[in-house]
N, C-alpha and C. Protein backbone atom coordinates (compact mmCIF):
# COMPACT_ATOMS: atom_id res chain seq x y z
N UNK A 1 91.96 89.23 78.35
CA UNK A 1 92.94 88.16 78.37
C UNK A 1 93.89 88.34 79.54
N UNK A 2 94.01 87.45 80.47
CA UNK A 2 94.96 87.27 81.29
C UNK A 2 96.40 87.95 80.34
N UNK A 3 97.19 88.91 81.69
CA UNK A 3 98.59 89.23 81.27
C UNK A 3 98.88 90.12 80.24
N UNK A 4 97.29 90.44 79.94
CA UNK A 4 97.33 91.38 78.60
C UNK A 4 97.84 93.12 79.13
N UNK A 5 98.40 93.35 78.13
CA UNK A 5 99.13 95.30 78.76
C UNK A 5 98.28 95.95 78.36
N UNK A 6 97.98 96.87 78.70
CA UNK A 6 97.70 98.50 78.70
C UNK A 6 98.14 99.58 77.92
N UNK A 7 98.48 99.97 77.27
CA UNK A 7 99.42 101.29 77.00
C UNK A 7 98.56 102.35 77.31
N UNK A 8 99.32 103.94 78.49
CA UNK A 8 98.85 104.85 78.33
C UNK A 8 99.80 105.83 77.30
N UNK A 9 98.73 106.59 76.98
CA UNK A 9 100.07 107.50 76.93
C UNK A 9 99.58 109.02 77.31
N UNK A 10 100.62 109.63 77.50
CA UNK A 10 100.27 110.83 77.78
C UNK A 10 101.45 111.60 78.21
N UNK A 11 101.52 113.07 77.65
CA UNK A 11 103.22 114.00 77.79
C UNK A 11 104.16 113.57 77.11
N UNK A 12 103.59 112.66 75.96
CA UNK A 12 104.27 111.91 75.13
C UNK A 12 105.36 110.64 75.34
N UNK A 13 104.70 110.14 76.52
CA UNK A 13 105.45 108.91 77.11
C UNK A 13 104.08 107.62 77.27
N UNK A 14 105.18 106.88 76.78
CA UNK A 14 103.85 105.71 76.99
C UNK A 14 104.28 104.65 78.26
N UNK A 15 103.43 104.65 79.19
CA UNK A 15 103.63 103.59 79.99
C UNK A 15 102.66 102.34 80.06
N UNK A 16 103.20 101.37 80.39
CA UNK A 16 102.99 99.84 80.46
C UNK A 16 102.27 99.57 81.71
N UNK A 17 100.86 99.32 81.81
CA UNK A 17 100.33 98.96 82.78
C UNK A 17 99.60 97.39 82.59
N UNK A 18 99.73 96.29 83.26
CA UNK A 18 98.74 95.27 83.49
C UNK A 18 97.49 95.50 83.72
N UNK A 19 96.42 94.94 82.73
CA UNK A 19 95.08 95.07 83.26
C UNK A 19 95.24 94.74 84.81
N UNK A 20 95.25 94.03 85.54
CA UNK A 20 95.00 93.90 86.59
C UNK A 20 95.79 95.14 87.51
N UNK A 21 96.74 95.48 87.31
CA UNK A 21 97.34 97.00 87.68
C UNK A 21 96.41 97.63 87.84
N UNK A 22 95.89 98.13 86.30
CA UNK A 22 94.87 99.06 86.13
C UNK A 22 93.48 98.61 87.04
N UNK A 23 93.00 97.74 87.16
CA UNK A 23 91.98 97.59 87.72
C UNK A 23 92.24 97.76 89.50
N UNK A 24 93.23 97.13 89.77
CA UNK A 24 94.06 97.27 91.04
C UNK A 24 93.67 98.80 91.87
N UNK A 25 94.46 99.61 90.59
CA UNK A 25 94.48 100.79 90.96
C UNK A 25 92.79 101.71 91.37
N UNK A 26 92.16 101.35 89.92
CA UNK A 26 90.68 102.04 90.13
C UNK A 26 89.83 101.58 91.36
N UNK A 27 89.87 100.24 91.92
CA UNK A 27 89.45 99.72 93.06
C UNK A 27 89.93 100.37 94.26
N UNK A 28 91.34 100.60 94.07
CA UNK A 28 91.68 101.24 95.40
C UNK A 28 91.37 102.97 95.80
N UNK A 29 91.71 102.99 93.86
CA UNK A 29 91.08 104.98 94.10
C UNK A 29 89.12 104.60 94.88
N UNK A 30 88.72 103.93 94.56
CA UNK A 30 87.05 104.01 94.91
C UNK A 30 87.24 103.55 96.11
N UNK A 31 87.97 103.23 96.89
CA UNK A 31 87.70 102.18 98.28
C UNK A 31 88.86 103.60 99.21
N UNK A 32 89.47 103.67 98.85
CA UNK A 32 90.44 104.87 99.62
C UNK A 32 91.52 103.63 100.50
N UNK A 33 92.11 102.48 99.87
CA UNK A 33 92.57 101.60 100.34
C UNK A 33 94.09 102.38 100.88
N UNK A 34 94.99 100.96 101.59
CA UNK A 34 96.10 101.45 101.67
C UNK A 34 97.58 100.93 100.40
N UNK A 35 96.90 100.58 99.51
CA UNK A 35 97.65 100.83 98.52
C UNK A 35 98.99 101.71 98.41
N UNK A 36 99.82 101.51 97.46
CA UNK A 36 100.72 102.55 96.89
C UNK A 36 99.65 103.93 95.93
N UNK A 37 98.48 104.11 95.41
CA UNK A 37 97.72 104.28 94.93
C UNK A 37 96.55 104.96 96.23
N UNK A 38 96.49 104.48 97.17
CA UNK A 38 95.59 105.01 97.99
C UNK A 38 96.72 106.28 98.82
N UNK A 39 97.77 105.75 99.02
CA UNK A 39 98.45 106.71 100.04
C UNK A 39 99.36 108.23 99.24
N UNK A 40 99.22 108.02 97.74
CA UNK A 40 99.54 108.83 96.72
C UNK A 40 97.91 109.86 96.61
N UNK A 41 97.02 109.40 96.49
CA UNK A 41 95.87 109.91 96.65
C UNK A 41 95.87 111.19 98.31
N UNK A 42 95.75 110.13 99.09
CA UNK A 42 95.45 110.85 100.18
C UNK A 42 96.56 112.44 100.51
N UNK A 43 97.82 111.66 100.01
CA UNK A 43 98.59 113.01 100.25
C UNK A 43 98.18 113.99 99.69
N UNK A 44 98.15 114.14 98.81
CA UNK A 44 98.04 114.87 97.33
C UNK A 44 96.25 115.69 98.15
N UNK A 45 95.44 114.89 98.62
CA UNK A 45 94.12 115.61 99.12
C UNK A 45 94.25 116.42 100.24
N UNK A 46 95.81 115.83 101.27
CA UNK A 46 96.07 116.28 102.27
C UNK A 46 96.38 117.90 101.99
N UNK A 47 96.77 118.01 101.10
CA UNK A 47 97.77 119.52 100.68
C UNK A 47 96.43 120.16 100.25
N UNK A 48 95.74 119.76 100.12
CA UNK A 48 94.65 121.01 100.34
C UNK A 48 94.34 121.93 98.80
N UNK A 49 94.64 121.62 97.75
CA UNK A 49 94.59 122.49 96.67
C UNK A 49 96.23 122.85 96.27
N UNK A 50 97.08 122.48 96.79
CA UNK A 50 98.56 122.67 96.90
C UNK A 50 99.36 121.65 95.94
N UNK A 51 99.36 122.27 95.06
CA UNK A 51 100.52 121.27 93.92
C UNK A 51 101.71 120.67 94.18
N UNK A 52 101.72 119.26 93.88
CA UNK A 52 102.86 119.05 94.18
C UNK A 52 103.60 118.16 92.87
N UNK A 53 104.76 118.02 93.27
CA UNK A 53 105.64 117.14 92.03
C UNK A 53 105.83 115.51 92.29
N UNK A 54 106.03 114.91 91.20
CA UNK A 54 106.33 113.50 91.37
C UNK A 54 107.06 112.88 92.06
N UNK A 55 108.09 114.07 92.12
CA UNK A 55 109.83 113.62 92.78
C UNK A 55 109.25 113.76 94.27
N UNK A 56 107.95 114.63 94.33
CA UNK A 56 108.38 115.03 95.97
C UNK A 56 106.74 113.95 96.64
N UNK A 57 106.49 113.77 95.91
CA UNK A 57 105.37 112.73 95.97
C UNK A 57 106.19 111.14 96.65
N UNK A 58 107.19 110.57 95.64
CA UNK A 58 108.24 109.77 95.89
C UNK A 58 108.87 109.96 97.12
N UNK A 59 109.35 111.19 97.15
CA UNK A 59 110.03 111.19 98.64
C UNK A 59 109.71 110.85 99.56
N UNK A 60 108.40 111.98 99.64
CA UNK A 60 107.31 112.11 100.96
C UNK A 60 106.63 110.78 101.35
N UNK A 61 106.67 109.66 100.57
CA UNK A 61 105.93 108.20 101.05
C UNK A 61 107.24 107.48 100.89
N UNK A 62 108.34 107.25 100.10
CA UNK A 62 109.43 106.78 100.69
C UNK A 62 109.40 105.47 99.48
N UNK A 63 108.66 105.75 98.31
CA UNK A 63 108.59 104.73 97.02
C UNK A 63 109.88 104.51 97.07
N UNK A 64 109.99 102.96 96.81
CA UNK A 64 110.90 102.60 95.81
C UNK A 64 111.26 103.07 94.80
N UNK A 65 110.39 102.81 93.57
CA UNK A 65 110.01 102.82 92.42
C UNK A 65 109.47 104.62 91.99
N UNK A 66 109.78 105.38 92.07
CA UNK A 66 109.70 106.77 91.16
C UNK A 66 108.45 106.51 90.44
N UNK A 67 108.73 105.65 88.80
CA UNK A 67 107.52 105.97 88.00
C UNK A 67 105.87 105.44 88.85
N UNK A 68 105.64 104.73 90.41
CA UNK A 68 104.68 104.26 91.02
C UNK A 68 104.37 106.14 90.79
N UNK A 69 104.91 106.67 91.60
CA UNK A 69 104.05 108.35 91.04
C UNK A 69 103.57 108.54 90.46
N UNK A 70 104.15 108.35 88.86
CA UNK A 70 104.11 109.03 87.46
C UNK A 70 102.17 108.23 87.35
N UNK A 71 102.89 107.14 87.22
CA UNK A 71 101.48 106.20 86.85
C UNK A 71 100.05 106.60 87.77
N UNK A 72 100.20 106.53 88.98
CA UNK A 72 99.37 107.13 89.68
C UNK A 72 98.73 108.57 89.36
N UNK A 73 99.83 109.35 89.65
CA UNK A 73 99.10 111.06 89.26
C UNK A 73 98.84 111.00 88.43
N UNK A 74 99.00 110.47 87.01
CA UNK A 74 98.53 110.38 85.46
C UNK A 74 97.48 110.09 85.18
N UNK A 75 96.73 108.76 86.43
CA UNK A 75 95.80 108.57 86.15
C UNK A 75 94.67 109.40 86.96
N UNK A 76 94.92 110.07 88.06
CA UNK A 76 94.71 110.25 88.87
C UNK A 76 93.61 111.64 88.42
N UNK A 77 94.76 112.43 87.00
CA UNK A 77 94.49 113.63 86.43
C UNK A 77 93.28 113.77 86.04
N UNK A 78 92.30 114.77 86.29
CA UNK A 78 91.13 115.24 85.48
C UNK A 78 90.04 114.25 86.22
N UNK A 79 90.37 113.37 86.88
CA UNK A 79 89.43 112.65 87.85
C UNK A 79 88.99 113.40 89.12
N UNK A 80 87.67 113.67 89.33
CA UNK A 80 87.30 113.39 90.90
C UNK A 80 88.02 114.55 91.61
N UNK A 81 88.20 115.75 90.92
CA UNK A 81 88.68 117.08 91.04
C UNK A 81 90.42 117.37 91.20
N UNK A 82 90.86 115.71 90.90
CA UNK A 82 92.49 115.95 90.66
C UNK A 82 92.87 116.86 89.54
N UNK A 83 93.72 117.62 89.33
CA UNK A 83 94.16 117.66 87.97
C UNK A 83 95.83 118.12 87.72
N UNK A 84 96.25 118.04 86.65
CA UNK A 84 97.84 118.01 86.44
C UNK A 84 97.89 119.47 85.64
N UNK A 85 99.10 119.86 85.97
CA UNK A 85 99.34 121.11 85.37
C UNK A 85 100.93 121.22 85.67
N UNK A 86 101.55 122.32 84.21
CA UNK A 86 102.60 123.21 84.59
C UNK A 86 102.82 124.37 86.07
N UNK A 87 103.38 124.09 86.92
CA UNK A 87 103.16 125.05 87.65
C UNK A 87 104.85 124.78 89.13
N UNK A 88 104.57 125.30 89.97
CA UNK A 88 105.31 125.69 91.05
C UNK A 88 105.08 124.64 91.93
N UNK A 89 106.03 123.32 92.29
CA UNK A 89 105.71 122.37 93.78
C UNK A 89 105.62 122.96 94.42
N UNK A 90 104.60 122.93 95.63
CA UNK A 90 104.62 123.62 97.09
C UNK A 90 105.24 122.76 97.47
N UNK A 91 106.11 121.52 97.66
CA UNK A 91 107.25 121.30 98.31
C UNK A 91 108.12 121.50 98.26
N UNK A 92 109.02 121.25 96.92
CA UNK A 92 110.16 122.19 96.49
C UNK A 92 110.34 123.28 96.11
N UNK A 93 109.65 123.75 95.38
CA UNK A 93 109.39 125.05 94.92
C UNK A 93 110.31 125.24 93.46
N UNK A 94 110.23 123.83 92.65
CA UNK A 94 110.61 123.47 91.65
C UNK A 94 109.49 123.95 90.63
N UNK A 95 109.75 124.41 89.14
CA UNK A 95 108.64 124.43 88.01
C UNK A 95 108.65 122.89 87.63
N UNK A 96 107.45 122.51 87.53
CA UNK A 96 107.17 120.94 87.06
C UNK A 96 105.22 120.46 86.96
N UNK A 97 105.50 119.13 86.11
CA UNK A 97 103.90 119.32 86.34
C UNK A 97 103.46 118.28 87.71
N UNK A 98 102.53 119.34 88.32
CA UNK A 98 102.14 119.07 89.41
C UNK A 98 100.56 118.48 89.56
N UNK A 99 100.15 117.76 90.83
CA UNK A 99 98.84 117.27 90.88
C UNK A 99 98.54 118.12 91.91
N UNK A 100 97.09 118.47 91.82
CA UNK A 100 96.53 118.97 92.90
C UNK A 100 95.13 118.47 93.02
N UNK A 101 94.37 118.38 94.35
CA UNK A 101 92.48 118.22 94.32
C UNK A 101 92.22 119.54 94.96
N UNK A 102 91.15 119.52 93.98
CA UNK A 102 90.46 120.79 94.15
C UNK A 102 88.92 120.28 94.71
N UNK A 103 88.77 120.66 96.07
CA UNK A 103 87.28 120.71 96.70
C UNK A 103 86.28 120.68 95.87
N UNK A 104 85.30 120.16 95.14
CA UNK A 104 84.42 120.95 94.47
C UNK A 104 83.34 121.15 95.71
């Protein structure tokens, strides 16, 4: 249905995505577009195995919008050798959960 929501949830927060969001997004993860979604990707591959945080994800591309991160790395997790974890930003050097890709 047109306009119909999404709910994820996950870390015990639920966020609100538009099907077409969601589809938005998976098109651009498969195409390597220049999206908000493609350029969250690429960084995150840029660092090489190097965790990073949401806040510094936000910074480093200059988002508006903060939760564009959250939603992204969330989905981003356990996909295609991304994955999320408790651990140490290699940018800040903050404890938080971080995304990293791992080469397979």
């Amino acid at each position: 249905m047109a306009g119909e929501c999404v709910w994820r949830h996950g870390f015990g927060i639920a966020s609100r995505l538009s099907r077409a969001a969601s589809r938005a997004y998976r098109a651009d993860a498969m195409t390597g577009g220049t999206t908000i979604a493609g350029q969250i990707e690429r960084l995150i591959v840029r660092l090489d195995g190097a965790g990073v945080c949401e806040g510094c994800v936000t910074d480093r591309l200059g988002l508006s919008i903060p939760a564009q991160a959250d939603v992204v790395t969330r989905a981003l997790g356990g996909t295609r050798g991304f994955e999320r974890t408790r651990d140490i930003c290699t940018l800040c050097g903050n404890g938080r959960t971080v995304t990293r890709h791992r080469a397979k």
